[in-house]
PDB file of N, CA and C in Angstrom:
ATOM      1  N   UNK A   1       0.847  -1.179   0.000  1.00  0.00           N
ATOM      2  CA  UNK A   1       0.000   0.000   0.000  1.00  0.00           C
ATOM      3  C   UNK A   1       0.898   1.249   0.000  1.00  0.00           C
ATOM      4  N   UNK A   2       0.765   2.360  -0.565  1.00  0.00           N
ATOM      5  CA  UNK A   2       1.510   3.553  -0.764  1.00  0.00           C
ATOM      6  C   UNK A   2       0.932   4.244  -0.169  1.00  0.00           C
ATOM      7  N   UNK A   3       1.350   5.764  -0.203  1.00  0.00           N
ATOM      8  CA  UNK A   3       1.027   6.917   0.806  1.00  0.00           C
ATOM      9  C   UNK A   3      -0.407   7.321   0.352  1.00  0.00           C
ATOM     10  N   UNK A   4      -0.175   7.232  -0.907  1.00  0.00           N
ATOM     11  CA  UNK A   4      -1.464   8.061  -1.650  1.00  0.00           C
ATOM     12  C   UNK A   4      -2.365   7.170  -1.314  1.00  0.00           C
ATOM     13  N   UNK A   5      -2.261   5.834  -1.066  1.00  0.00           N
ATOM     14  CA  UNK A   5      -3.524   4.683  -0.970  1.00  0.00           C
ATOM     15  C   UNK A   5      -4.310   4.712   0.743  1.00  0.00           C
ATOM     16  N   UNK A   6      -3.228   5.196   1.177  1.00  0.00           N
ATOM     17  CA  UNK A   6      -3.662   5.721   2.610  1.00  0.00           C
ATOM     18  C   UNK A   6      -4.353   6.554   2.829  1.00  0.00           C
ATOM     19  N   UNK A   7      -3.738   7.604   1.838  1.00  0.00           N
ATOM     20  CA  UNK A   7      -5.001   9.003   1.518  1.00  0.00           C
ATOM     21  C   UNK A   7      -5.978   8.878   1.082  1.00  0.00           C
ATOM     22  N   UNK A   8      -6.071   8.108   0.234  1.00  0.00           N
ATOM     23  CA  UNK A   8      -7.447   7.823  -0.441  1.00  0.00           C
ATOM     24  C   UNK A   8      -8.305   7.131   0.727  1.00  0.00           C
ATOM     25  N   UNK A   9      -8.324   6.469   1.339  1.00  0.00           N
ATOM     26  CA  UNK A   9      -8.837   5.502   2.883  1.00  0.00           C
ATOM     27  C   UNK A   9      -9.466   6.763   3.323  1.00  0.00           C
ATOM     28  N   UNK A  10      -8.849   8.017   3.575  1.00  0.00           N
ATOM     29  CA  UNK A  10      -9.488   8.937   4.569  1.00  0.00           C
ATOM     30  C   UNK A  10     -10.574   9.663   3.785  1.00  0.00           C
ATOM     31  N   UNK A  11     -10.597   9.423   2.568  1.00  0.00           N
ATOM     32  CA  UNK A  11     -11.493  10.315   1.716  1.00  0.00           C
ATOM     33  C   UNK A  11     -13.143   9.694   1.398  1.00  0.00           C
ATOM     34  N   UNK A  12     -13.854  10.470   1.552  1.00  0.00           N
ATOM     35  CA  UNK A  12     -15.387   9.882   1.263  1.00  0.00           C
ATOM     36  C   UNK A  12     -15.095   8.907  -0.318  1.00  0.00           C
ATOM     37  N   UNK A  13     -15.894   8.031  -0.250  1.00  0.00           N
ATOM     38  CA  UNK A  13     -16.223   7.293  -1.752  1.00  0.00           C
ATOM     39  C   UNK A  13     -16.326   7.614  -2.826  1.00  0.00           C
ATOM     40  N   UNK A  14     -17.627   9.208  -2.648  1.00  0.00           N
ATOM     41  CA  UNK A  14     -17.536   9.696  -4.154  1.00  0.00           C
ATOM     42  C   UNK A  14     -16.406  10.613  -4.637  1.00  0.00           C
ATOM     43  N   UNK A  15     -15.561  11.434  -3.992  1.00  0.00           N
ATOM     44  CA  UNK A  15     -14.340  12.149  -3.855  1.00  0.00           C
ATOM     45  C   UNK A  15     -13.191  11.277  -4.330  1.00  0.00           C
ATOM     46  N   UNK A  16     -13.258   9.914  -3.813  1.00  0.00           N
ATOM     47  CA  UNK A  16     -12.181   8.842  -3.782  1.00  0.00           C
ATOM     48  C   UNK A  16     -12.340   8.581  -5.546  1.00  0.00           C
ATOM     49  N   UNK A  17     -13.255   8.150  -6.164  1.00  0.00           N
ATOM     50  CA  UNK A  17     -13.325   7.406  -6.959  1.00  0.00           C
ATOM     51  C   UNK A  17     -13.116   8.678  -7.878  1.00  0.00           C
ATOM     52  N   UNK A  18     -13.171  10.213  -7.946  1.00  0.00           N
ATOM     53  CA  UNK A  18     -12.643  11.132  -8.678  1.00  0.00           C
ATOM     54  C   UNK A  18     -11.172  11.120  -8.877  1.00  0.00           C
ATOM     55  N   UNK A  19     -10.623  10.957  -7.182  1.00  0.00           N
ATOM     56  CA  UNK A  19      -9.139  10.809  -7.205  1.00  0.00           C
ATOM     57  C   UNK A  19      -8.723   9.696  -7.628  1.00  0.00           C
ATOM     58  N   UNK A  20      -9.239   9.098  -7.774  1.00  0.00           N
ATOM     59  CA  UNK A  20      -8.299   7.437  -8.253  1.00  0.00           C
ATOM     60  C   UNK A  20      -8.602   7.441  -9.988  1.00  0.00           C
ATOM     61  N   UNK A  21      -9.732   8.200 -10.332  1.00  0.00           N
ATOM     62  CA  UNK A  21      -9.477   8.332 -11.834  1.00  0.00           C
ATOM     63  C   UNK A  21      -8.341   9.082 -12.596  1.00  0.00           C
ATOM     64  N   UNK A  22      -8.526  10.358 -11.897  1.00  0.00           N
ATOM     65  CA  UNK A  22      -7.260  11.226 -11.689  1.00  0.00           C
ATOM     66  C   UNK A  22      -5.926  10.640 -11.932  1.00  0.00           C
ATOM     67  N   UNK A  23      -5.590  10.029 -10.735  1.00  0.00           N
ATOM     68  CA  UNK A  23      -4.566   9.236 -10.267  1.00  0.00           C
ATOM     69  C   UNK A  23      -3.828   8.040 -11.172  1.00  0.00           C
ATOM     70  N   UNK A  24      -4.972   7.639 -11.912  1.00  0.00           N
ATOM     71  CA  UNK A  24      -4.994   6.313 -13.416  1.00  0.00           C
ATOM     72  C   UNK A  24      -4.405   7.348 -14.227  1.00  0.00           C
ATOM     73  N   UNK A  25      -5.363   8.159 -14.964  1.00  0.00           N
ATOM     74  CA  UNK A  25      -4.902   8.644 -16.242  1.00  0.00           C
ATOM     75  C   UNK A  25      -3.689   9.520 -15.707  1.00  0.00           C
ATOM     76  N   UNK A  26      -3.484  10.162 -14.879  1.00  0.00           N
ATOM     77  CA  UNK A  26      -2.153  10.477 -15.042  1.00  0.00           C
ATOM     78  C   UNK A  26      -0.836   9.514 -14.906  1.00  0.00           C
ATOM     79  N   UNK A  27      -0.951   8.596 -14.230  1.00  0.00           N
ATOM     80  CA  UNK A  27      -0.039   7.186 -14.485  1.00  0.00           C
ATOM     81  C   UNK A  27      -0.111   7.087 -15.856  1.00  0.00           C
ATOM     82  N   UNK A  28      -1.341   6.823 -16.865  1.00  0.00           N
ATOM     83  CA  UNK A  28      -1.195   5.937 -17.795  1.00  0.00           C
ATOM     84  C   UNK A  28      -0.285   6.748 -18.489  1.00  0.00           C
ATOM     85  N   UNK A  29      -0.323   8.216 -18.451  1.00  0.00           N
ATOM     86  CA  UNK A  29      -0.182   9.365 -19.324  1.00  0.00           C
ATOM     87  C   UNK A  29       1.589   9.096 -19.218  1.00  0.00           C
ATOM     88  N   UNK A  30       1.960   9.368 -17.770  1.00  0.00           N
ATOM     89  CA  UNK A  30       3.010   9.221 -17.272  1.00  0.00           C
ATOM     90  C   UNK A  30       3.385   8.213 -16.451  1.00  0.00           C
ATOM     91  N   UNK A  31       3.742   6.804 -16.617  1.00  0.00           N
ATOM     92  CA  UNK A  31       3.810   5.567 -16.316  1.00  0.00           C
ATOM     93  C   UNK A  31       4.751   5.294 -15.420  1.00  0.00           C
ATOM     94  N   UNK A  32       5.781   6.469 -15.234  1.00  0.00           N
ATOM     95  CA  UNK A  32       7.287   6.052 -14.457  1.00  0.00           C
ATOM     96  C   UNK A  32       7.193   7.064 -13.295  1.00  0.00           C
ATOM     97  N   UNK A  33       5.961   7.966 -13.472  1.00  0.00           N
ATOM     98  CA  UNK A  33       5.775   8.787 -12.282  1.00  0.00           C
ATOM     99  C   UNK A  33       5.913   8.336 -11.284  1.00  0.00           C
ATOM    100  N   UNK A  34       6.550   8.408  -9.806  1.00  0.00           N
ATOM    101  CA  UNK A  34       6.357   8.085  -8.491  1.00  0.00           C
ATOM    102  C   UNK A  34       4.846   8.398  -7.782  1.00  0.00           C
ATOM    103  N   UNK A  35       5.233   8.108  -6.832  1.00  0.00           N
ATOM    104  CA  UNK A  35       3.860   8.700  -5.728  1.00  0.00           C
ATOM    105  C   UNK A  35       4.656   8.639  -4.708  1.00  0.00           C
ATOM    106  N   UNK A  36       4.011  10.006  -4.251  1.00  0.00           N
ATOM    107  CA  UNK A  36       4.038  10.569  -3.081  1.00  0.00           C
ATOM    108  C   UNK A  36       3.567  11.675  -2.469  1.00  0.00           C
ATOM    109  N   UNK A  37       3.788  11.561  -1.147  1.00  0.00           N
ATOM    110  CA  UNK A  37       2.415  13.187  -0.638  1.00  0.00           C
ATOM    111  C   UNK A  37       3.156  14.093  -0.504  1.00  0.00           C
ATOM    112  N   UNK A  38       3.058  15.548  -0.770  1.00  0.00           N
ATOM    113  CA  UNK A  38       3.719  16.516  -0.622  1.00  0.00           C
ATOM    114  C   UNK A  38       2.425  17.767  -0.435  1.00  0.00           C
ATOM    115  N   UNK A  39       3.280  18.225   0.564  1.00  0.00           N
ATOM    116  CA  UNK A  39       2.175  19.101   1.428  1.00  0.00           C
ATOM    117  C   UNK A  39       1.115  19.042   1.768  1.00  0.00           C
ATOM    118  N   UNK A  40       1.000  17.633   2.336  1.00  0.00           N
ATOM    119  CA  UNK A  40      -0.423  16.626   2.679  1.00  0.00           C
ATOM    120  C   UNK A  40      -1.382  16.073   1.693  1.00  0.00           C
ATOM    121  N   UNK A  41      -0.681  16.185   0.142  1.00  0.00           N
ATOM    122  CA  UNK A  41      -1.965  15.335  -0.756  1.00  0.00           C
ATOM    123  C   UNK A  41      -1.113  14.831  -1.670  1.00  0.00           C
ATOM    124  N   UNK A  42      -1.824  13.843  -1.958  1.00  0.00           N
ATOM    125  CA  UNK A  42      -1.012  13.124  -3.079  1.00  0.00           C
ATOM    126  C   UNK A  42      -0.647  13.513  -4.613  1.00  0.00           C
ATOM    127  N   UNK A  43       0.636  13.318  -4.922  1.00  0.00           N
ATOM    128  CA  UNK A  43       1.133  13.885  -6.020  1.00  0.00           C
ATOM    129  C   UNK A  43       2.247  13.127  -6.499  1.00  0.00           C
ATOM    130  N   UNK A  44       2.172  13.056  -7.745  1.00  0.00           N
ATOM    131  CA  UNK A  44       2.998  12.252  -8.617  1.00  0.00           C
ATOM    132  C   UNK A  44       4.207  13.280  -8.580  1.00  0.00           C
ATOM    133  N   UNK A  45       5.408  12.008  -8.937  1.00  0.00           N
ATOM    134  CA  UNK A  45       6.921  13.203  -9.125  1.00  0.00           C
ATOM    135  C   UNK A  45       7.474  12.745 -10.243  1.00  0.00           C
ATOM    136  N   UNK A  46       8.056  13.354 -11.242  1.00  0.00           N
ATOM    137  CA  UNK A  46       8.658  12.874 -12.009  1.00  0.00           C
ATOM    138  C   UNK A  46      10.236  13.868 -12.188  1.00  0.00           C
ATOM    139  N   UNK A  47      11.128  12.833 -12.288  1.00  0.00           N
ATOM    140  CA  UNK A  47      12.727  13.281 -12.090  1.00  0.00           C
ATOM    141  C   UNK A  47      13.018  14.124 -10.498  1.00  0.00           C
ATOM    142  N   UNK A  48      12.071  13.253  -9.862  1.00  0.00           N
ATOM    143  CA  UNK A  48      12.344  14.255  -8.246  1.00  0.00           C
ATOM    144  C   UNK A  48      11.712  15.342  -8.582  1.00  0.00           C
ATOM    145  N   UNK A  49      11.053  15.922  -8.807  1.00  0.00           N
ATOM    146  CA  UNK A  49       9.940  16.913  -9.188  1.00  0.00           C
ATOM    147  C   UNK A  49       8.165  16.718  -8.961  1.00  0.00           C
ATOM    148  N   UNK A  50       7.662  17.815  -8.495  1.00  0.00           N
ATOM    149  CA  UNK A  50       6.433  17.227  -8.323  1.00  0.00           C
ATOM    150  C   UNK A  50       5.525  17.451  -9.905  1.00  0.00           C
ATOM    151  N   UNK A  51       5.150  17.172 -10.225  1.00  0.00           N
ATOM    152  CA  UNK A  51       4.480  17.067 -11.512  1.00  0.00           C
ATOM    153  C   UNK A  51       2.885  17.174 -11.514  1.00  0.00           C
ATOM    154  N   UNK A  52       2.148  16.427 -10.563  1.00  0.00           N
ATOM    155  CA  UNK A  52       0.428  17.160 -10.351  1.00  0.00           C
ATOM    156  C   UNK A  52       0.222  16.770  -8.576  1.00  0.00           C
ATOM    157  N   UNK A  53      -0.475  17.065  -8.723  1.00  0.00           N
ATOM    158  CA  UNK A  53      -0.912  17.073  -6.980  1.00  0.00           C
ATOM    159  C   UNK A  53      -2.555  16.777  -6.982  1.00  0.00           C
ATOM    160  N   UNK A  54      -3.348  16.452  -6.156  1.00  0.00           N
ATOM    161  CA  UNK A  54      -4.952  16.191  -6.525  1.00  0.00           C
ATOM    162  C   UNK A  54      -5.342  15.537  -4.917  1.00  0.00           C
ATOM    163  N   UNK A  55      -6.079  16.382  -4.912  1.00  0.00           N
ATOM    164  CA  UNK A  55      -6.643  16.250  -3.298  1.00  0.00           C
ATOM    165  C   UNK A  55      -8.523  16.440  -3.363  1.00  0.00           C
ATOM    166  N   UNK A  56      -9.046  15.888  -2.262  1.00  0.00           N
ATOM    167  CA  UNK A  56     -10.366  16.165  -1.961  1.00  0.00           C
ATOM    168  C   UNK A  56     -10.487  16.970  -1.060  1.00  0.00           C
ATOM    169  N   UNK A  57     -11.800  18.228  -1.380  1.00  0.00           N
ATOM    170  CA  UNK A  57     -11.223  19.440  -0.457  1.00  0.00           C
ATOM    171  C   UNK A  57     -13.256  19.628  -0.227  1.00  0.00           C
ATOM    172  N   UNK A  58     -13.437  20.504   0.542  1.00  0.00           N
ATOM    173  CA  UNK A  58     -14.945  20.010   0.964  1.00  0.00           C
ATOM    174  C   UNK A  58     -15.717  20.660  -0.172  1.00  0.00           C
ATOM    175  N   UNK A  59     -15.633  21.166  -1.211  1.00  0.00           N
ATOM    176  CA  UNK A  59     -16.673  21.279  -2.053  1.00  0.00           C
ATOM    177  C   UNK A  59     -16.255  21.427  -3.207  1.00  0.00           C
ATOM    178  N   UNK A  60     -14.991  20.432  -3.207  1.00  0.00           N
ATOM    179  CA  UNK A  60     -14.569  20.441  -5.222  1.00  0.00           C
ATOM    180  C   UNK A  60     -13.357  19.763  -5.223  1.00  0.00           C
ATOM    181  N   UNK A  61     -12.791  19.372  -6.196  1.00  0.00           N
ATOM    182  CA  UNK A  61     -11.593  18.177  -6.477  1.00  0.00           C
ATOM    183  C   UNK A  61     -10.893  19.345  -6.710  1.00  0.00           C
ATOM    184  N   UNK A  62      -9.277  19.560  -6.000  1.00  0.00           N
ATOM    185  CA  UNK A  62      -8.761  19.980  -6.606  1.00  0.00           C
ATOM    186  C   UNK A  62      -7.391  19.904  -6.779  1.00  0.00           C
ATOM    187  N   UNK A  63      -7.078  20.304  -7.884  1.00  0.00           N
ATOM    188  CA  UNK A  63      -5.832  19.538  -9.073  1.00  0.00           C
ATOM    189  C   UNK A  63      -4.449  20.877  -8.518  1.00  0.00           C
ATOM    190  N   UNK A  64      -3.581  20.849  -8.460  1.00  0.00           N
ATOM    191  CA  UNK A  64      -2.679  21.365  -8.248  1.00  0.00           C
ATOM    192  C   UNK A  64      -1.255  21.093  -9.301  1.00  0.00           C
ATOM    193  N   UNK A  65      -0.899  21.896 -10.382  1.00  0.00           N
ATOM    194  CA  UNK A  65       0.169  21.249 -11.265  1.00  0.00           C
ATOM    195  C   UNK A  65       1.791  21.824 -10.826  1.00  0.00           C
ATOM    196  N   UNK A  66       1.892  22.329  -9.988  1.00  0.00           N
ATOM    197  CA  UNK A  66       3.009  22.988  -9.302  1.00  0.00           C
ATOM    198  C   UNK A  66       3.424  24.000  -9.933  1.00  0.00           C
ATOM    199  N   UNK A  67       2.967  24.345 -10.524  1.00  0.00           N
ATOM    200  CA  UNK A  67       3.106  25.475 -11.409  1.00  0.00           C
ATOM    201  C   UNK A  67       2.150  26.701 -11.602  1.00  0.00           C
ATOM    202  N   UNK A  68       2.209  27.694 -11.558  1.00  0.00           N
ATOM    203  CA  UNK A  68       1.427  28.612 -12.246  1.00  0.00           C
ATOM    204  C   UNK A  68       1.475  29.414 -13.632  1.00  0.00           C
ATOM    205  N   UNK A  69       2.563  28.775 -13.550  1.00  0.00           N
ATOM    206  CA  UNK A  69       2.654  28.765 -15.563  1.00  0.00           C
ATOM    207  C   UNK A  69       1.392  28.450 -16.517  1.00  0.00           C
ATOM    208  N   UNK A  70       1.580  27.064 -15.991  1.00  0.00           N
ATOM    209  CA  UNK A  70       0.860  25.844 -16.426  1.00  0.00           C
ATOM    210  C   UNK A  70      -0.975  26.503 -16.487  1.00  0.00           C
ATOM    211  N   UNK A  71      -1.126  26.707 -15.052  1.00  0.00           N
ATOM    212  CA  UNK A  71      -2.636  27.564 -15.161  1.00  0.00           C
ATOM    213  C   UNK A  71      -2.693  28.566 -16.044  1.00  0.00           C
ATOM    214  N   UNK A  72      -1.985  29.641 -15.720  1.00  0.00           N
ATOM    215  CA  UNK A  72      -1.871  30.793 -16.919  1.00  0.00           C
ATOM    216  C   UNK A  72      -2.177  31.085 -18.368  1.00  0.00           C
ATOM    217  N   UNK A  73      -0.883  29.858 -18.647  1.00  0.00           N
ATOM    218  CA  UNK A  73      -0.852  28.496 -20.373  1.00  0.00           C
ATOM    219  C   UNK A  73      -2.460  28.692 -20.407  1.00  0.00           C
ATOM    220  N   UNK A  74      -3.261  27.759 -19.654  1.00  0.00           N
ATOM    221  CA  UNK A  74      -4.240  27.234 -20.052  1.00  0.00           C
ATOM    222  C   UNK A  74      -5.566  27.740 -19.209  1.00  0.00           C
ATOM    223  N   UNK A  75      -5.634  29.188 -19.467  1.00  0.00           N
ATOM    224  CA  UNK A  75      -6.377  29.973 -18.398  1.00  0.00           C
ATOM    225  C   UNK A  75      -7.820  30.021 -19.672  1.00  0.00           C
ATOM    226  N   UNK A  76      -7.583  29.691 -20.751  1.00  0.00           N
ATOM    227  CA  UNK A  76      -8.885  29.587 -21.814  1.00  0.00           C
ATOM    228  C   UNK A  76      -9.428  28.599 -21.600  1.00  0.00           C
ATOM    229  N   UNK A  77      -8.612  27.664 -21.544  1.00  0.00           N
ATOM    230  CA  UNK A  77      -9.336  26.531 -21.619  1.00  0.00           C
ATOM    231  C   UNK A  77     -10.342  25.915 -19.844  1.00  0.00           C
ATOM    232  N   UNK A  78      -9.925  26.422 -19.613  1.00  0.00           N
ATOM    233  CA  UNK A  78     -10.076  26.922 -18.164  1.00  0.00           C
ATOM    234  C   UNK A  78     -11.059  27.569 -17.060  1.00  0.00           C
ATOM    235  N   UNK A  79     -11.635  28.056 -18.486  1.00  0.00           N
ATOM    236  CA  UNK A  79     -11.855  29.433 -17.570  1.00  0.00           C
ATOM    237  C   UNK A  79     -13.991  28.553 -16.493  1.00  0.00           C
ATOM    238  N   UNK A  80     -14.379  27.325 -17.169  1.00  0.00           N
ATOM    239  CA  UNK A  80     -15.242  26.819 -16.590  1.00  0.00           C
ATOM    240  C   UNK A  80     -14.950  26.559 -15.133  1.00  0.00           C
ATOM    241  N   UNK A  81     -13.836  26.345 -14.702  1.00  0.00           N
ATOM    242  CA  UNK A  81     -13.300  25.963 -13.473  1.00  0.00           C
ATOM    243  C   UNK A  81     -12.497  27.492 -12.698  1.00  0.00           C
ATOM    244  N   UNK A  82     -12.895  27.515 -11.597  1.00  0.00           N
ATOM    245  CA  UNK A  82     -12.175  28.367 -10.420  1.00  0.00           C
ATOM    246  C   UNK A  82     -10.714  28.320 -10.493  1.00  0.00           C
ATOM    247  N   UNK A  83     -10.279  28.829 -10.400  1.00  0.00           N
ATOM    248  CA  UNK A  83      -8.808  29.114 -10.306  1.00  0.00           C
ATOM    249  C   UNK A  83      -8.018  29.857  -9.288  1.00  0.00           C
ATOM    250  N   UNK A  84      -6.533  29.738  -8.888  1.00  0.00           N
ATOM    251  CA  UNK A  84      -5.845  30.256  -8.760  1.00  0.00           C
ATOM    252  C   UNK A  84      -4.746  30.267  -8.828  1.00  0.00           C
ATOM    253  N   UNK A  85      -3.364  30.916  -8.343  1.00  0.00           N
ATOM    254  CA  UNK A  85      -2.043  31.073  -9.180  1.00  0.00           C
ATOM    255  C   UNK A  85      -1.833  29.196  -9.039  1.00  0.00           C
ATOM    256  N   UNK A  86      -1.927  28.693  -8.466  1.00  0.00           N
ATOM    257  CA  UNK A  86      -1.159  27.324  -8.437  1.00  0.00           C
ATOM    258  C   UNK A  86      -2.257  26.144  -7.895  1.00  0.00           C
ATOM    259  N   UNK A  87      -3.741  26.264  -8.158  1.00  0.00           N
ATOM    260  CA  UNK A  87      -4.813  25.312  -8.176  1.00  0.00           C
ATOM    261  C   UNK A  87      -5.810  25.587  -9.241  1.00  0.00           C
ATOM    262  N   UNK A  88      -6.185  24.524  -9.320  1.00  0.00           N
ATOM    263  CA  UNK A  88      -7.335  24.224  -9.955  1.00  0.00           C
ATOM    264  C   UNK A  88      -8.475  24.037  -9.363  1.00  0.00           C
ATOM    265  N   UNK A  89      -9.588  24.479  -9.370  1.00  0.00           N
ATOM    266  CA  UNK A  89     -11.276  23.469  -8.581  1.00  0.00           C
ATOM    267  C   UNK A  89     -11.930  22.927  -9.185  1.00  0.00           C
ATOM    268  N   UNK A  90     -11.995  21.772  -8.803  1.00  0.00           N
ATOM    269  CA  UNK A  90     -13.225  21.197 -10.253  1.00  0.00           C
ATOM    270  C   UNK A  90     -14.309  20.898  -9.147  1.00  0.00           C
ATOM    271  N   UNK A  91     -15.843  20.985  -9.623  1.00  0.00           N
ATOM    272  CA  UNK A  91     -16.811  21.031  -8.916  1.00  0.00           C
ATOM    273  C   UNK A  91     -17.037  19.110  -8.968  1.00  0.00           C
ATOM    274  N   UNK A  92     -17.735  19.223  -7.673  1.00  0.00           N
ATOM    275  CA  UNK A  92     -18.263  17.785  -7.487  1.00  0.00           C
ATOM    276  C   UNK A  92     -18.909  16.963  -8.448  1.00  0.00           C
ATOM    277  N   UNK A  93     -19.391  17.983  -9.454  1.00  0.00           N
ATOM    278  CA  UNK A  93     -20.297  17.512 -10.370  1.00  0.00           C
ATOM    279  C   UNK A  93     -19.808  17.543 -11.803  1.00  0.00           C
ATOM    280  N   UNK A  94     -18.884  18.209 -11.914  1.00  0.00           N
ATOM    281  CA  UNK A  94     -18.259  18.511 -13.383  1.00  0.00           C
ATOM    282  C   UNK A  94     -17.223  17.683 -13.235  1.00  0.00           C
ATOM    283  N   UNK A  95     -16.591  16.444 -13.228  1.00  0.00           N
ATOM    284  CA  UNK A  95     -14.987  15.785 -13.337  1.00  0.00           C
ATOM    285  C   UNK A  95     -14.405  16.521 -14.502  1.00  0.00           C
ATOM    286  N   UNK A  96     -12.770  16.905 -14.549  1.00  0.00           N
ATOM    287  CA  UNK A  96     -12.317  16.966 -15.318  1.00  0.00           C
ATOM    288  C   UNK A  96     -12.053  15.904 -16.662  1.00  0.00           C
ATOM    289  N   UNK A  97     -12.220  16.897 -17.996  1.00  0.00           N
ATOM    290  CA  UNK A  97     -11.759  15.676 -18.955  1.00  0.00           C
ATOM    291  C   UNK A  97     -10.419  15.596 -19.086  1.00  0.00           C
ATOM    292  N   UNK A  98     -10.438  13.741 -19.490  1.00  0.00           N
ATOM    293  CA  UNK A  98      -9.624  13.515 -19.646  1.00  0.00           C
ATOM    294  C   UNK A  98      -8.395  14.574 -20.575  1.00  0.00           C
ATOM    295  N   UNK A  99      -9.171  14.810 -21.707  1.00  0.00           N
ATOM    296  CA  UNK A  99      -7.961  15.746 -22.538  1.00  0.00           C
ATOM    297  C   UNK A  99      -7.849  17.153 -21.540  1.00  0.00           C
ATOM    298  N   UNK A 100      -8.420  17.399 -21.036  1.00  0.00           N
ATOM    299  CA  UNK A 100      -7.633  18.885 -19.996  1.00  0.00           C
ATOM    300  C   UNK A 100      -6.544  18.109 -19.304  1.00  0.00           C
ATOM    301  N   UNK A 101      -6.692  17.081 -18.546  1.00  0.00           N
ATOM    302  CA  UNK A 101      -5.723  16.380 -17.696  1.00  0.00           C
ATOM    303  C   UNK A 101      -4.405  16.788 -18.164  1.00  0.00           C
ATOM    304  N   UNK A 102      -4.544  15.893 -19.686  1.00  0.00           N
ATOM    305  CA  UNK A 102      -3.776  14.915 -19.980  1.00  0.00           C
ATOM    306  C   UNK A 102      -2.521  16.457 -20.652  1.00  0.00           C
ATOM    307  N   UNK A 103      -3.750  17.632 -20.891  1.00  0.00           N
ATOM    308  CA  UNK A 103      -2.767  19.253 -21.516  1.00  0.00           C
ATOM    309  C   UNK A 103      -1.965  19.462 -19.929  1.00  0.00           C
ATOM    310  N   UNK A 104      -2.528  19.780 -19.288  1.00  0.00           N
ATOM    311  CA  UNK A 104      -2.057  20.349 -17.424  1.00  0.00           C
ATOM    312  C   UNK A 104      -0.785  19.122 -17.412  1.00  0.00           C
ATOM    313  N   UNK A 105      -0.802  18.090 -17.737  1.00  0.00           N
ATOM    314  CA  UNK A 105       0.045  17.226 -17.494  1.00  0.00           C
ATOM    315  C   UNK A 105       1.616  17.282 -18.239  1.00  0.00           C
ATOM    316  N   UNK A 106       1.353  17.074 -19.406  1.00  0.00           N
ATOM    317  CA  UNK A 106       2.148  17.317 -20.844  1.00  0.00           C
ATOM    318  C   UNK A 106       2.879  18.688 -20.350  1.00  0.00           C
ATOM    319  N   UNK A 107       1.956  19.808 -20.299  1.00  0.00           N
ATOM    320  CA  UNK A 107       2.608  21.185 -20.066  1.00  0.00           C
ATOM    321  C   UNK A 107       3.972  21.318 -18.974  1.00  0.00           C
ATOM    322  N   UNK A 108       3.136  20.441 -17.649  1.00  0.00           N
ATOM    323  CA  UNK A 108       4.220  20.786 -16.455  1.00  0.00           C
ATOM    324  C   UNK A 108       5.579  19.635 -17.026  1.00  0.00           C
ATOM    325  N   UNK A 109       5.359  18.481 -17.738  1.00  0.00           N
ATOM    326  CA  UNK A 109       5.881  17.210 -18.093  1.00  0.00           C
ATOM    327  C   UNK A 109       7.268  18.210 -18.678  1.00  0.00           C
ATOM    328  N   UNK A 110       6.784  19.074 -20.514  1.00  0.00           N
ATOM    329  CA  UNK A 110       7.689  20.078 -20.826  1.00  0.00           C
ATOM    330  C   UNK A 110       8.274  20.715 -19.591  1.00  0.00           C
ATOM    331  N   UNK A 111       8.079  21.551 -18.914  1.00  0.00           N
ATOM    332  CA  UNK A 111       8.537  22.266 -17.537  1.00  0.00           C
ATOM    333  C   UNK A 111       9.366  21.741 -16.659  1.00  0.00           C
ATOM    334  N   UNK A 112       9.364  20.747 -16.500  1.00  0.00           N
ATOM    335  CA  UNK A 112      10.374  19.866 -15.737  1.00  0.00           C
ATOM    336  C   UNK A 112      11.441  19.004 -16.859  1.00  0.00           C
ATOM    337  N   UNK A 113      11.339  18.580 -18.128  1.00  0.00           N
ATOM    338  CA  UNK A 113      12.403  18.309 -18.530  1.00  0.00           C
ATOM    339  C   UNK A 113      13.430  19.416 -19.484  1.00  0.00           C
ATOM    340  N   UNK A 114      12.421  20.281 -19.296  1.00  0.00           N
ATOM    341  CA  UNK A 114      13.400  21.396 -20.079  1.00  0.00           C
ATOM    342  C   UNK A 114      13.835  22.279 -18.974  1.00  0.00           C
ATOM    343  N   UNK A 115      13.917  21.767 -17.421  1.00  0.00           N
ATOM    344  CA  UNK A 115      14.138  22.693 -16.645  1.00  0.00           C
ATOM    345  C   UNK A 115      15.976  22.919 -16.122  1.00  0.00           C
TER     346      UNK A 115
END
C-alpha cells in the first residue's frame, strides 16, 4: 500500500473514486511517475519533481500542477473551473476531462524536462 492509498482511505467514496481516476490517467499518461504526498496530498513526481498534486477538499476536487505557468498556459481553456495562481477546482459535479488532464500534465511534463 503507498502513501497516496492511505489518503485515499481517509477520503469519502464519491471524492475517492474522482481521485483514483485522476490518479490512473495520469499514471497511464506518465507511467514512471512516483507517488508521493507533498504538502499533505497526493502527487505524482517525475525526475524528483512534483508534476500534479490532486486532493479532496470540501466542495470540489482539486488539481494542483506545481506550477502557475501551467494555469496561466491554459487559463482559456479553463476558464469553466475556479482558479488560482497554483490550483485548480473542479466542482463535485463537473470531473475533469480527460484531454484537460492529460494538456495540465504534458505542459508541467515540458517544464520539468526542459528545466
Amino acid at each position: 500500500m503507498t502513501a497516496i492509498d492511505d489518503y485515499l482511505t481517509t477520503v469519502e467514496p464519491s471524492k475517492r473514486k474522482e481521485l483514483d481516476r485522476i490518479r490512473a490517467l495520469a499514471k497511464q499518461t506518465v507511467p514512471d511517475a512516483e507517488e508521493a504526498i507533498v504538502y499533505g496530498m497526493p502527487t505524482l513526481k517525475y525526475r524528483n519533481k512534483p508534476l500534479l498534486g490532486f486532493a479532496a477538499r470540501k466542495n470540489h476536487i482539486g488539481i494542483y500542477p506545481y506550477s502557475g505557468q501551467v494555469i496561466e498556459t491554459l487559463q482559456d481553456q479553463l476558464q469553466d473551473y475556479s482558479s488560482s495562481k497554483g490550483a485548480i477546482r473542479i466542482p463535485l459535479d463537473r470531473p475533469i476531462s480527460e484531454e484537460m488532464l492529460q494538456q495540465i500534465i504534458h505542459l508541467r511534463l515540458l517544464q520539468i524536462t526542459h528545466s
